[in-house]
C-alpha atoms as a PDB file:
ATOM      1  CA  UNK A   1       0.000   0.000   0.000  1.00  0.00           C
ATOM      2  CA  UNK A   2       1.562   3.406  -1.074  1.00  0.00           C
ATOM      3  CA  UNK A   3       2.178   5.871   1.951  1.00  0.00           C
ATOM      4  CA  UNK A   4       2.487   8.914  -0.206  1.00  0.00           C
ATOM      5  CA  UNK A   5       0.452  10.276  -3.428  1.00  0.00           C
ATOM      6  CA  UNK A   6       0.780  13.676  -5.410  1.00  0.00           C
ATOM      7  CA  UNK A   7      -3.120  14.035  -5.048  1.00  0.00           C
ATOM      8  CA  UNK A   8      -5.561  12.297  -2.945  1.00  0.00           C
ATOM      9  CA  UNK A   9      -9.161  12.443  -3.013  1.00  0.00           C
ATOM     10  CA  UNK A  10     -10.562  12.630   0.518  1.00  0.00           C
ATOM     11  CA  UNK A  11     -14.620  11.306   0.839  1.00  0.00           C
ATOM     12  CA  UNK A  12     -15.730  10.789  -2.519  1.00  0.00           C
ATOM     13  CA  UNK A  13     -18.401   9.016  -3.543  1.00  0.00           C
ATOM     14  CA  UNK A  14     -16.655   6.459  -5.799  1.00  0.00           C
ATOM     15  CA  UNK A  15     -18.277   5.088  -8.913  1.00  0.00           C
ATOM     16  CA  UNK A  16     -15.287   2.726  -9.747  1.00  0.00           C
ATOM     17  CA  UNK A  17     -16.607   2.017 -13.089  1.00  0.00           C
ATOM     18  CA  UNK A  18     -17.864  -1.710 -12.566  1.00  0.00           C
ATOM     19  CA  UNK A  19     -21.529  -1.024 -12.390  1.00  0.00           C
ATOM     20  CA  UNK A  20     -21.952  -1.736  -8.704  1.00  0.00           C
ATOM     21  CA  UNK A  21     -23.052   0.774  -6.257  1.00  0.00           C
ATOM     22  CA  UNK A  22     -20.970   3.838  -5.386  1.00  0.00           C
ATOM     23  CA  UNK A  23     -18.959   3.986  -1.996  1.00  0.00           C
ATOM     24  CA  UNK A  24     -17.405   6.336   0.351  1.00  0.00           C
ATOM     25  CA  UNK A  25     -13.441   6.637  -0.222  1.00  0.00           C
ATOM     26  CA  UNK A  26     -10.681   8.271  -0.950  1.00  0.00           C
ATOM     27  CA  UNK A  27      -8.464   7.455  -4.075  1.00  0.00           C
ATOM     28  CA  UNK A  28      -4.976   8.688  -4.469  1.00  0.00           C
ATOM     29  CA  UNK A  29      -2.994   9.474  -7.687  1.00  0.00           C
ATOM     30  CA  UNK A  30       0.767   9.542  -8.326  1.00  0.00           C
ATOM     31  CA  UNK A  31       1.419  11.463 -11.557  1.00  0.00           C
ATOM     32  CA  UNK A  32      -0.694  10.518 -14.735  1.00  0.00           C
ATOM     33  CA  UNK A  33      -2.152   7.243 -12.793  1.00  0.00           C
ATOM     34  CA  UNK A  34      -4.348   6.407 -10.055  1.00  0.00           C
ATOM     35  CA  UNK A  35      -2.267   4.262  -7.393  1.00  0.00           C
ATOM     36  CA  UNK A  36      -4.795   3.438  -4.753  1.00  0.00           C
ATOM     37  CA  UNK A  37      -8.866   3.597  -4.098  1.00  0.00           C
ATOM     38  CA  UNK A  38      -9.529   3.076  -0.529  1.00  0.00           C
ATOM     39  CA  UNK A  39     -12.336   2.904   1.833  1.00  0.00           C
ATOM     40  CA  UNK A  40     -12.277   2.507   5.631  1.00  0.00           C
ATOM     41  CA  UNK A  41      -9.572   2.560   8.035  1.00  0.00           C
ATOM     42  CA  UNK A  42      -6.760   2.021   4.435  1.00  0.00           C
ATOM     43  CA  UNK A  43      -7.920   5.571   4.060  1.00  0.00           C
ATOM     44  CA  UNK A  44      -6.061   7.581   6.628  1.00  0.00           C
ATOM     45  CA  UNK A  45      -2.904   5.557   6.030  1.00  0.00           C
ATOM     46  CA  UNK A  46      -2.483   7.385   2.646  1.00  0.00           C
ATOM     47  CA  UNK A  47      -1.685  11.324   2.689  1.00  0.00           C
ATOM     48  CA  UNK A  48      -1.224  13.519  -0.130  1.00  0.00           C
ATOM     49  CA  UNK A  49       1.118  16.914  -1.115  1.00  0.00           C
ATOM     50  CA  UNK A  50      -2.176  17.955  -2.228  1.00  0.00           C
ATOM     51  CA  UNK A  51      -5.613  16.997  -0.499  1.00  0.00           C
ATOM     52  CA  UNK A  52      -8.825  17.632  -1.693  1.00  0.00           C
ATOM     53  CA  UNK A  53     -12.296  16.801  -0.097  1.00  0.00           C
ATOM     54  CA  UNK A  54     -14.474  15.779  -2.313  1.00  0.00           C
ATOM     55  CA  UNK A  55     -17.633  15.208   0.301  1.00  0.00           C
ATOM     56  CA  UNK A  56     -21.271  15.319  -1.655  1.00  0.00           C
ATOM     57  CA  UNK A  57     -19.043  15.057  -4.559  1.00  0.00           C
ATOM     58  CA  UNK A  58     -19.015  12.032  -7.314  1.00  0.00           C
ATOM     59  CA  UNK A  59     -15.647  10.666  -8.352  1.00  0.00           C
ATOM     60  CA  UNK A  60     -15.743   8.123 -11.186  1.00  0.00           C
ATOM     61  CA  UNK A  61     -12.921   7.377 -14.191  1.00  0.00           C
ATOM     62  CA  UNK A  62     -12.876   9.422 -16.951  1.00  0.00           C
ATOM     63  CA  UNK A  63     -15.904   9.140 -19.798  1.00  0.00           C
ATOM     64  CA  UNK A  64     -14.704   7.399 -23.311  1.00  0.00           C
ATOM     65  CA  UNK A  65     -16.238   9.673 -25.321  1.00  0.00           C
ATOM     66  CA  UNK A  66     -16.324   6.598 -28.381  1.00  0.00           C
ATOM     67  CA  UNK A  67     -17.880   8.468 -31.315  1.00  0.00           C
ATOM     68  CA  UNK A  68     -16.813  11.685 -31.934  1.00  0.00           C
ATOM     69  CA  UNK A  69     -15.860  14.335 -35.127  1.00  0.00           C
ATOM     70  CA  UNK A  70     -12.870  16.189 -32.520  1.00  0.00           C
ATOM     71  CA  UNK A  71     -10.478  15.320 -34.595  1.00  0.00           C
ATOM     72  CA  UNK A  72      -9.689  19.152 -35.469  1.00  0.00           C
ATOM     73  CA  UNK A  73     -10.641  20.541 -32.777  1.00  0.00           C
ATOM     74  CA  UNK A  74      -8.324  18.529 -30.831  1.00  0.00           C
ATOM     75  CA  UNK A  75      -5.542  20.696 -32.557  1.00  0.00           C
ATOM     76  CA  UNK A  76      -7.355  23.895 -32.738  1.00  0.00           C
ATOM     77  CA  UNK A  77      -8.708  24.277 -28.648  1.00  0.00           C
ATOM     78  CA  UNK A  78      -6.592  21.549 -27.183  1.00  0.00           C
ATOM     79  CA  UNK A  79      -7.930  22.295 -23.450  1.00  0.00           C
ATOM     80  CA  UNK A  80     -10.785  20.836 -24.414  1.00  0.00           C
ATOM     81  CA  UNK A  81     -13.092  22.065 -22.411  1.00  0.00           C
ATOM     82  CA  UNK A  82     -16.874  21.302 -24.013  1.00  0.00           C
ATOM     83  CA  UNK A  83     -15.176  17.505 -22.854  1.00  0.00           C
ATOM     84  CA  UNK A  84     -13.410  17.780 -20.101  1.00  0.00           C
ATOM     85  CA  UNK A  85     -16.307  19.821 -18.255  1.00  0.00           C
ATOM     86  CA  UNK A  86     -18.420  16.725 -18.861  1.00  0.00           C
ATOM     87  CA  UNK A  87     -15.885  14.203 -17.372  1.00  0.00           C
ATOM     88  CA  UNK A  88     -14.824  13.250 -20.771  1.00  0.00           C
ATOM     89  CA  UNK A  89     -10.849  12.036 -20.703  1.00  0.00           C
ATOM     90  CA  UNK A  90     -10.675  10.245 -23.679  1.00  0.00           C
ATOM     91  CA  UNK A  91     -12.100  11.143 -27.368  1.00  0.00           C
ATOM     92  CA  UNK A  92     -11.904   8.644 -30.525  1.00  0.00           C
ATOM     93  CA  UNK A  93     -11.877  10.399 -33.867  1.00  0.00           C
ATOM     94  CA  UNK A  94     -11.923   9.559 -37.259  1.00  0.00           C
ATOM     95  CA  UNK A  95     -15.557   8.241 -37.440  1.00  0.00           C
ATOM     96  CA  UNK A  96     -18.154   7.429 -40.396  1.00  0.00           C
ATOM     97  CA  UNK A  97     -15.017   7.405 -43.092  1.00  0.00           C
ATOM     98  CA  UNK A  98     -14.524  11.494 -41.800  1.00  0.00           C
ATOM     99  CA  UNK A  99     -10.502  11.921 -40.831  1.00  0.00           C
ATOM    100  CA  UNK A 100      -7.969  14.314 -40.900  1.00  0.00           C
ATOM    101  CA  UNK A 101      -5.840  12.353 -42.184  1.00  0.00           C
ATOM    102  CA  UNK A 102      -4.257  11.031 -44.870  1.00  0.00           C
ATOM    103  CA  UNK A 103      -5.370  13.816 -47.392  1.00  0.00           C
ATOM    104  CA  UNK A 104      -5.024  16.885 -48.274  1.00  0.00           C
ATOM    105  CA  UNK A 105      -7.320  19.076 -50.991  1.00  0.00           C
ATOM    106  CA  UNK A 106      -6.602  22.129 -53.378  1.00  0.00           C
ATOM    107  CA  UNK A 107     -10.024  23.134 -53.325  1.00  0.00           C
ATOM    108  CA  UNK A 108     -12.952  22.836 -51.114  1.00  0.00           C
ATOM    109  CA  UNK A 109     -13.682  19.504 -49.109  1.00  0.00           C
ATOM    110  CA  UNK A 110     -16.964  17.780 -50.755  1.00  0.00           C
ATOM    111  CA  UNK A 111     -19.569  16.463 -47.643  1.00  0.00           C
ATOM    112  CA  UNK A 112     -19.175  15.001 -45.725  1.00  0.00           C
ATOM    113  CA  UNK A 113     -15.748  15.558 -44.982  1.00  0.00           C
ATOM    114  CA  UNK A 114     -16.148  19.695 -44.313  1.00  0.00           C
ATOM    115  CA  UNK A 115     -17.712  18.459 -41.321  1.00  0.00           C
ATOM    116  CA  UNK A 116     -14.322  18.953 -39.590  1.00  0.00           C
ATOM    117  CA  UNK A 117     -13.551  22.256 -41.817  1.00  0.00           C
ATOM    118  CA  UNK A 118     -12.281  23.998 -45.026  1.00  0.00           C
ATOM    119  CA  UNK A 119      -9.144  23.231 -47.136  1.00  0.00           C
ATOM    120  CA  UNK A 120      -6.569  24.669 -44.689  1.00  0.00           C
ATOM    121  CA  UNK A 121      -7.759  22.412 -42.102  1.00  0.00           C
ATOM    122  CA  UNK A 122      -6.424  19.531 -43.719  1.00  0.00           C
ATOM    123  CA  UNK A 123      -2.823  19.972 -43.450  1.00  0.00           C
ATOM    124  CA  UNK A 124      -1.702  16.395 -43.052  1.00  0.00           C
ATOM    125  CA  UNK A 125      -1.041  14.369 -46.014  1.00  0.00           C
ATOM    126  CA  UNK A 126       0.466  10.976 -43.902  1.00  0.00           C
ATOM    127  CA  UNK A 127      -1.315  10.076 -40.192  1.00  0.00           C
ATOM    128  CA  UNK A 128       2.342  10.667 -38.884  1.00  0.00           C
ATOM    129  CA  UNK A 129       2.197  14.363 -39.871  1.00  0.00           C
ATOM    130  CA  UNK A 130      -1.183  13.892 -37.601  1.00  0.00           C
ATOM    131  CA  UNK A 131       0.473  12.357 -34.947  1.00  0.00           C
ATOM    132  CA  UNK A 132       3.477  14.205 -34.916  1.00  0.00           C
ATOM    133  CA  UNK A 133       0.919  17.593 -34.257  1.00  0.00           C
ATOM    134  CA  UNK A 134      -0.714  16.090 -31.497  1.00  0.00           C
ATOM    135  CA  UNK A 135       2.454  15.188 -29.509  1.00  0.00           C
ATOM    136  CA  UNK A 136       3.919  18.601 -30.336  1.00  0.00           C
ATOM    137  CA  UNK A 137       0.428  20.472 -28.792  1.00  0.00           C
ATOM    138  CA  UNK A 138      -1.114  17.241 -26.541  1.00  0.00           C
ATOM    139  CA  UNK A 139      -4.914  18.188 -25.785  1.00  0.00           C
ATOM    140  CA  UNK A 140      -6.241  17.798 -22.595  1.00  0.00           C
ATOM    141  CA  UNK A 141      -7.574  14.555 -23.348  1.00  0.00           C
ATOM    142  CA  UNK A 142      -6.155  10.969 -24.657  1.00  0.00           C
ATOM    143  CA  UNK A 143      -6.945  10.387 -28.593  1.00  0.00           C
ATOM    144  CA  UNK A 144      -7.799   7.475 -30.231  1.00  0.00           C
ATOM    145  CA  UNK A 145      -7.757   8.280 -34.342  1.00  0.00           C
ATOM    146  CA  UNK A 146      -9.754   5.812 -36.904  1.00  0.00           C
ATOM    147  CA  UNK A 147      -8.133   6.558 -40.607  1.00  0.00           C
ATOM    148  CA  UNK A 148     -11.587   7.111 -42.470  1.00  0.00           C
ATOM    149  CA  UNK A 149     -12.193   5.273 -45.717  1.00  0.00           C
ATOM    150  CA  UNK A 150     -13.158   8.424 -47.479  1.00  0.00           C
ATOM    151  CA  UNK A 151     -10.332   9.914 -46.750  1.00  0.00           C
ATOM    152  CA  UNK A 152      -8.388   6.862 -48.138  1.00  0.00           C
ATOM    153  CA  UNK A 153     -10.324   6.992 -51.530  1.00  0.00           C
ATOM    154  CA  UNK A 154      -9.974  10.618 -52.085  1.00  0.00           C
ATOM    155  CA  UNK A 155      -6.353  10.086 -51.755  1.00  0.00           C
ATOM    156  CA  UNK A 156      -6.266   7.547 -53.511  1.00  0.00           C
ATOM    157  CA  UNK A 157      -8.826   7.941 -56.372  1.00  0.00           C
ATOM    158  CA  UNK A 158      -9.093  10.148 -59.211  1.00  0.00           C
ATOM    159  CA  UNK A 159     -12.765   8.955 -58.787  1.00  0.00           C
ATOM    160  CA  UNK A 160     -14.562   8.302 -55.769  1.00  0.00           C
ATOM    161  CA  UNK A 161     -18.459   7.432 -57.578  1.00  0.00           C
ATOM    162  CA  UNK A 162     -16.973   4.024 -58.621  1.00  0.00           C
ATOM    163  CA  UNK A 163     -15.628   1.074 -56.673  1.00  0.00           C
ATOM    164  CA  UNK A 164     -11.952   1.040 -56.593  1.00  0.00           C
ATOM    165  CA  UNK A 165      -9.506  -0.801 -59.188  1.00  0.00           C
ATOM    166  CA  UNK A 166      -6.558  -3.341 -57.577  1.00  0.00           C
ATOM    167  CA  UNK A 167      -3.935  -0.505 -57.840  1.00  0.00           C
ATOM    168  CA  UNK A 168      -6.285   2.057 -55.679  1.00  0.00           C
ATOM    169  CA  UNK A 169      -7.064  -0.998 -53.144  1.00  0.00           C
ATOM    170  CA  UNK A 170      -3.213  -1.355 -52.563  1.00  0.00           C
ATOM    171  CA  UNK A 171      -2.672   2.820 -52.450  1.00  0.00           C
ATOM    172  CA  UNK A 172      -5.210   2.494 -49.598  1.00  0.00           C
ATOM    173  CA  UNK A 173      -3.695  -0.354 -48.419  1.00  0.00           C
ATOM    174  CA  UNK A 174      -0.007   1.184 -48.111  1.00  0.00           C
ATOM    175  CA  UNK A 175      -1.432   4.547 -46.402  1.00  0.00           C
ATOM    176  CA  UNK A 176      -3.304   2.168 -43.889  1.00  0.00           C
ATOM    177  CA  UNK A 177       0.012   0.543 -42.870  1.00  0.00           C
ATOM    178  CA  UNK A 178       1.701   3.930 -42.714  1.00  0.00           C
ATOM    179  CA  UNK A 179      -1.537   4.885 -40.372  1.00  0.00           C
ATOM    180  CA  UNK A 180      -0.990   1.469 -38.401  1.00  0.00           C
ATOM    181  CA  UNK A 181       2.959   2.125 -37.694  1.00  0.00           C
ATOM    182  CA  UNK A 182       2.405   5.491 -35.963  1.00  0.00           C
ATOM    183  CA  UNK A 183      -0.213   4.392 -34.151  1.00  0.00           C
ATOM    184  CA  UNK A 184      -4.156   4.585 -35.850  1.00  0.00           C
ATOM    185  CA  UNK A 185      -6.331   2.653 -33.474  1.00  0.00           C
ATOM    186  CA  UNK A 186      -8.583   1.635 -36.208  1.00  0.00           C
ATOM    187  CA  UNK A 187     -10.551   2.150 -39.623  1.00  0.00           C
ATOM    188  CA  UNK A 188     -14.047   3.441 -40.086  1.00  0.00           C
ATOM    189  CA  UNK A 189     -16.757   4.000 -43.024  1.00  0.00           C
ATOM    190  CA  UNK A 190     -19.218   5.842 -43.663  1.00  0.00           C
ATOM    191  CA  UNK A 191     -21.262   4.098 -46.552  1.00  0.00           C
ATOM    192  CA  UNK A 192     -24.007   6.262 -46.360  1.00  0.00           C
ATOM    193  CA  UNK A 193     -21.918   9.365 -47.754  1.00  0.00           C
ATOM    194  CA  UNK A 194     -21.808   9.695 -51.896  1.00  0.00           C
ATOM    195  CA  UNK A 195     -17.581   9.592 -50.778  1.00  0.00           C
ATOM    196  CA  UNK A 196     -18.004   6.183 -49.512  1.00  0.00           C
ATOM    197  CA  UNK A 197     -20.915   4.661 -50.864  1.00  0.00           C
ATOM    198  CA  UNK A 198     -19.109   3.277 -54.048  1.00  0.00           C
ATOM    199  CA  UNK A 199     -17.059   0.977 -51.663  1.00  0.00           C
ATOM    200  CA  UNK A 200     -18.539  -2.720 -51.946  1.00  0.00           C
ATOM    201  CA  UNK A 201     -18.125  -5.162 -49.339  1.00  0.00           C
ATOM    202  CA  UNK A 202     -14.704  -6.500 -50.675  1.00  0.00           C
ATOM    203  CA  UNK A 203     -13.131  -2.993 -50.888  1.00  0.00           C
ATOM    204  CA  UNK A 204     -13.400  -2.682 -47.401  1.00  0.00           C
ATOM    205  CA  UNK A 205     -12.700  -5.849 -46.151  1.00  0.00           C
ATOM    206  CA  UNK A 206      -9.450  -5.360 -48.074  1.00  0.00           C
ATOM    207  CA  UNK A 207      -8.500  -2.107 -46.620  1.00  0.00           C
ATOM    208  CA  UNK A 208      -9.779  -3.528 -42.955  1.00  0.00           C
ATOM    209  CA  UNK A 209      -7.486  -6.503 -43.046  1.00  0.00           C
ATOM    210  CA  UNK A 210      -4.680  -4.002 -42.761  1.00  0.00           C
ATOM    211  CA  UNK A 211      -5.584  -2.961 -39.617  1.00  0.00           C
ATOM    212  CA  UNK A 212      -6.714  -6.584 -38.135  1.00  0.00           C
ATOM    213  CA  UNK A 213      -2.983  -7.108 -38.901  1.00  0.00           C
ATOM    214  CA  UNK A 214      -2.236  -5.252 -35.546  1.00  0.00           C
ATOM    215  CA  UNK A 215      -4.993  -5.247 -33.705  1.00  0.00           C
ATOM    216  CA  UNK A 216      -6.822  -2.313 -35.037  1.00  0.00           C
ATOM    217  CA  UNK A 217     -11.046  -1.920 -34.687  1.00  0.00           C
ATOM    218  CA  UNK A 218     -13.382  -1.444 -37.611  1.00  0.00           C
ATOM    219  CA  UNK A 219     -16.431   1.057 -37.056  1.00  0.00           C
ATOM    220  CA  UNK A 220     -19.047   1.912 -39.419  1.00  0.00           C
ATOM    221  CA  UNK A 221     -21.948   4.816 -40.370  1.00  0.00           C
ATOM    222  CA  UNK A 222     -23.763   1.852 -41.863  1.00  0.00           C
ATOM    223  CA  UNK A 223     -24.951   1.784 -45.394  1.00  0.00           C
ATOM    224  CA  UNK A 224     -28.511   2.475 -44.802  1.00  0.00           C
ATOM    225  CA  UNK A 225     -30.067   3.005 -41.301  1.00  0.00           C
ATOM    226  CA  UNK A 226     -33.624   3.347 -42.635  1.00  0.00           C
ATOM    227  CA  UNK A 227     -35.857   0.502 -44.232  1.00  0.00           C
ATOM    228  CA  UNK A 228     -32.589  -1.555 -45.389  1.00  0.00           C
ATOM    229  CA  UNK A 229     -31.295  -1.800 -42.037  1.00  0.00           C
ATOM    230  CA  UNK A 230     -31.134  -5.080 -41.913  1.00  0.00           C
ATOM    231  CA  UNK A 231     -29.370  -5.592 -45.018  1.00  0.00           C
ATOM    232  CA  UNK A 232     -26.987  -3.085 -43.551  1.00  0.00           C
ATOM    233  CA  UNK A 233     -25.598  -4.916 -40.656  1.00  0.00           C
ATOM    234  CA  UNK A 234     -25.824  -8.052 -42.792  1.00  0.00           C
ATOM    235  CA  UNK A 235     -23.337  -6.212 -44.638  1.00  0.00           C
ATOM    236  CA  UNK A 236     -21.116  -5.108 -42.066  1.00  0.00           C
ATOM    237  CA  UNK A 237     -21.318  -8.385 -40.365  1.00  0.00           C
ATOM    238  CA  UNK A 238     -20.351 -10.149 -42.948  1.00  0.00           C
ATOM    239  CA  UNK A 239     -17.173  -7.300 -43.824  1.00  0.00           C
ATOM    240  CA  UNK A 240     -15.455  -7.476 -40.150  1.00  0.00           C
ATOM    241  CA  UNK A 241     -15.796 -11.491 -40.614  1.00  0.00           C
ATOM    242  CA  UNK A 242     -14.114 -11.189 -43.969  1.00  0.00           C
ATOM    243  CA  UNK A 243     -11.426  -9.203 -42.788  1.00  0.00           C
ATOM    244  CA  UNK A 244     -11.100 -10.943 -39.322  1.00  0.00           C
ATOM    245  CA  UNK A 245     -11.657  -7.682 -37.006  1.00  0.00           C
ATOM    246  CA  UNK A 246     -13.800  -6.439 -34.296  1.00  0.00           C
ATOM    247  CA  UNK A 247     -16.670  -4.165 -35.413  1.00  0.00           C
ATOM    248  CA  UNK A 248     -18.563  -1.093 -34.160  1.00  0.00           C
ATOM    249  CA  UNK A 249     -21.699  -0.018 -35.355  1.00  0.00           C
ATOM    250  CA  UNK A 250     -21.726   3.388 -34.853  1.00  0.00           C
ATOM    251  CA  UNK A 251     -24.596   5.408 -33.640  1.00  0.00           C
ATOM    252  CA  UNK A 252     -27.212   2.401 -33.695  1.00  0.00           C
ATOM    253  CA  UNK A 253     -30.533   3.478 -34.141  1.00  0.00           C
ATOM    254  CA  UNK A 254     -33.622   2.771 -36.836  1.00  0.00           C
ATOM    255  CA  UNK A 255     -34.479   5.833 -38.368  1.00  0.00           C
ATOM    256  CA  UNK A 256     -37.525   7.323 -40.158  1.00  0.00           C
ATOM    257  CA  UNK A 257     -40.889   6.593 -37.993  1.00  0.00           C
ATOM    258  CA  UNK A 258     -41.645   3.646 -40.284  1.00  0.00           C
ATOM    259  CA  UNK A 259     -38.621   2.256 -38.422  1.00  0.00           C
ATOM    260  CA  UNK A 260     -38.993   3.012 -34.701  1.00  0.00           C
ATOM    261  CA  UNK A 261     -39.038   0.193 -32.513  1.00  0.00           C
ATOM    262  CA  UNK A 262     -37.402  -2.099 -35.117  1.00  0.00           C
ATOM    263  CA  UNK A 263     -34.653  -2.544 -32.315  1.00  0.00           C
ATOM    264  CA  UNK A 264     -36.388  -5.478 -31.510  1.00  0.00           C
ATOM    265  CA  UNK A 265     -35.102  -7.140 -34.748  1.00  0.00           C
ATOM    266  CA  UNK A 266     -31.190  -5.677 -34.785  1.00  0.00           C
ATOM    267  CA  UNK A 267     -30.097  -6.018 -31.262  1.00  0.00           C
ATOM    268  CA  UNK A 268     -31.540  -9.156 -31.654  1.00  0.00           C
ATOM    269  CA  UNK A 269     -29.403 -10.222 -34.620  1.00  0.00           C
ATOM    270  CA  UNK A 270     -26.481  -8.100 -33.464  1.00  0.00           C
ATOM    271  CA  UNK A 271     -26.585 -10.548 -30.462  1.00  0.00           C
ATOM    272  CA  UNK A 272     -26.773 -13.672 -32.167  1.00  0.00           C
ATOM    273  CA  UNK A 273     -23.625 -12.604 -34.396  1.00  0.00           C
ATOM    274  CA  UNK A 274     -22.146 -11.532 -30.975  1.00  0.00           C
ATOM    275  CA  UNK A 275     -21.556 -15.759 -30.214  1.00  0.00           C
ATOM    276  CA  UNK A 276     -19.373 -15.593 -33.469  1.00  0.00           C
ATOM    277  CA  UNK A 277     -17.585 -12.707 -33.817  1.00  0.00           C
ATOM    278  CA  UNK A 278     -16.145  -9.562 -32.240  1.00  0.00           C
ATOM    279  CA  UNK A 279     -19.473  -7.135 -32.903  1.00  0.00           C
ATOM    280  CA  UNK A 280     -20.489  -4.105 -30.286  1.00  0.00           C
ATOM    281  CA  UNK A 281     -22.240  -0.957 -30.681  1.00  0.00           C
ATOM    282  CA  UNK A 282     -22.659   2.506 -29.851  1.00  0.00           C
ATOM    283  CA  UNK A 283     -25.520   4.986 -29.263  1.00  0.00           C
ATOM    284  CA  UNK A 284     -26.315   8.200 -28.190  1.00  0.00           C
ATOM    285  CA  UNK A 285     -28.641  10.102 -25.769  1.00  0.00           C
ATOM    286  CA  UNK A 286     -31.342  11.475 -27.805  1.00  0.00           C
ATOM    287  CA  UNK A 287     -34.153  11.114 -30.470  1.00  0.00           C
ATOM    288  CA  UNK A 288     -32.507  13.086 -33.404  1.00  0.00           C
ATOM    289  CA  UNK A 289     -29.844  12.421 -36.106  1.00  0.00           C
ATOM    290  CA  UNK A 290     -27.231  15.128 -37.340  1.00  0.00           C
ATOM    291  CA  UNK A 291     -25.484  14.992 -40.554  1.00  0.00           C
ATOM    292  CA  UNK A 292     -24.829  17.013 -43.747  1.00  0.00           C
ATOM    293  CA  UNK A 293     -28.275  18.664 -45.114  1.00  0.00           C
ATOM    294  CA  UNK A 294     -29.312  16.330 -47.840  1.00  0.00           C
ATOM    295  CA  UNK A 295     -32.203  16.642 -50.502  1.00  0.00           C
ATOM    296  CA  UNK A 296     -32.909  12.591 -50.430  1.00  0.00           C
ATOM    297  CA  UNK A 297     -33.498  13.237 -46.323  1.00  0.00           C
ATOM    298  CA  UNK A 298     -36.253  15.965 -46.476  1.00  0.00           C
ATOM    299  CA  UNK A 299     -39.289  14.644 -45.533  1.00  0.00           C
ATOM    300  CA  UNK A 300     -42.735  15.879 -43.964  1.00  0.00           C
ATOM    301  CA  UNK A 301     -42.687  12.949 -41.911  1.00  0.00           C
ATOM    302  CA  UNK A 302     -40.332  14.774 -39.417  1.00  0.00           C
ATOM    303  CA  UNK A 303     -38.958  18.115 -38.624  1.00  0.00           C
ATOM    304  CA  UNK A 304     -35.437  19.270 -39.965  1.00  0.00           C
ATOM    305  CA  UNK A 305     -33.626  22.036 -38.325  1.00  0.00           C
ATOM    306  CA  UNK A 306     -30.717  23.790 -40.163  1.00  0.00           C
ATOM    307  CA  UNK A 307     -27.652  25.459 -38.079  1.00  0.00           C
ATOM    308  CA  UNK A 308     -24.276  25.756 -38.047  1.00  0.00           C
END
């Protein structure tokens, strides 16, 4: 049992994480790590340079924030404060096919990848370049970057509305394993978006395998998360078996009220395929979807607000 700690957090009402119940405690941290989380008479054996009482106060690990668009903004406002006033230690970027890196554009960014801003905000034609700006200006929170698959093919492809020949697979293929070296976590697409959508299931699985190589997740904006659904994660199921590698559905949900409640029917088969393979999901908070404004979306069945 340590004796001394930098910080230690005196009365806290612990939420360790595991799902049970919170205690009373004190936890004490040495550096960037927590060393100790006591309760009871272990408590006052542990003091602190710095103590802090955290009575009536919640203490918990930091939030995994696991679908996120920060990858700029990581580099732009690195104290991170919309996250780090929510508890949020941790961001992963580089969702639905969207990533910094490894492209850069003489013009305007087509949607959706202006989602994370303008020409002059991609300034990073390799991940390393990527990487190399984050350790020169670390944000105030760990990142975990996902190379996007758009952002493959628009380096790679003098034409992003068709699937892609053997010689773009194995441009995508290279950049992925200079991605993998300096440390991508993973690949994601976003099949939905016209700079995706030409991708067919061998494409991907091709460019996925890379990062199965070395251990490397594979999360998807699913091909259709209105009446094809199904289809969809039959799809994507089917892709992460093919290329051997976890999967993450990203932002789960069945849209379009001819859809609600069809849950029933997807966790149930994203279950089942759970006994076979790596498969997990992730969801968010609220009733609504945000993307790029798009024509083929605008319906009267449901309101659409514009902003910026």
């Amino acid at each position: 049992m340590p004796e001394r700690a930098d910080i230690v957090f005196r009365r806290a009402n612990i939420y360790d994480g595991s799902g049970a119940a919170p205690f009373r405690g004190d936890v004490a941290v040495q550096g960037d790590r927590i060393i100790g989380v006591f309760s009871g008479e272990d408590s006052v054996a542990v003091s602190g340079e710095q103590e802090i009482d955290a009575s009536h106060l919640a203490l918990a690990p930091g939030f995994i924030d696991a679908h996120t668009h920060d990858d700029r903004i990581v580099i732009d406002d690195p104290d991170m404060v919309p996250k780090i006033s929510q508890g949020v230690t941790s961001v992963v970027v580089g969702n639905c096919g969207i990533s910094l890196a490894p492209v850069t554009f003489d013009h305007d960014p087509p949607p959706p990848m202006n989602l994370l801003g303008g020409r002059e905000a991609y300034a990073f034609p390799t991940f390393a370049s990527y990487a190399h700006r984050l350790r020169q200006q670390p944000p105030a929170v760990n990142v975990a970057a996902l190379i996007g698959h758009s952002a493959l093919r628009l380096r790679a492809m003098n034409d992003i509305r068709r699937k892609a020949t053997a010689s773009e697979i194995a441009r995508m293929q290279a950049l992925a394993d200079e991605a993998v070296a300096h440390g991508a976590t993973g690949f994601s697409t976003g099949l939905f978006y016209p700079t995706n959508a030409a991708a067919d299931r061998e494409e991907v699985a091709a460019v996925a395998q890379r990062f199965a190589r070395r251990g490397g997740v594979y999360a998807t904006h699913m091909r259709d998360e209105f009446d094809r659904i199904l289809d969809s994660i039959d799809e994507t199921l089917v892709t992460a078996a093919d290329a051997d590698i976890p999967v993450v559905v990203s932002h789960h949900k069945c849209a379009g009220p001819e859809n609600w409640g069809r849950t029933t029917e997807t966790l149930g088969v994203l279950e089942a395929a759970a006994q076979k393979q790596r498969v997990n999901l992730d969801v968010y908070p609220y009733t609504a979807g945000s993307t790029n404004l798009r024509a083929d979306l605008v319906t009267a069945d449901y309101p659409i607000r514009i902003t910026w």
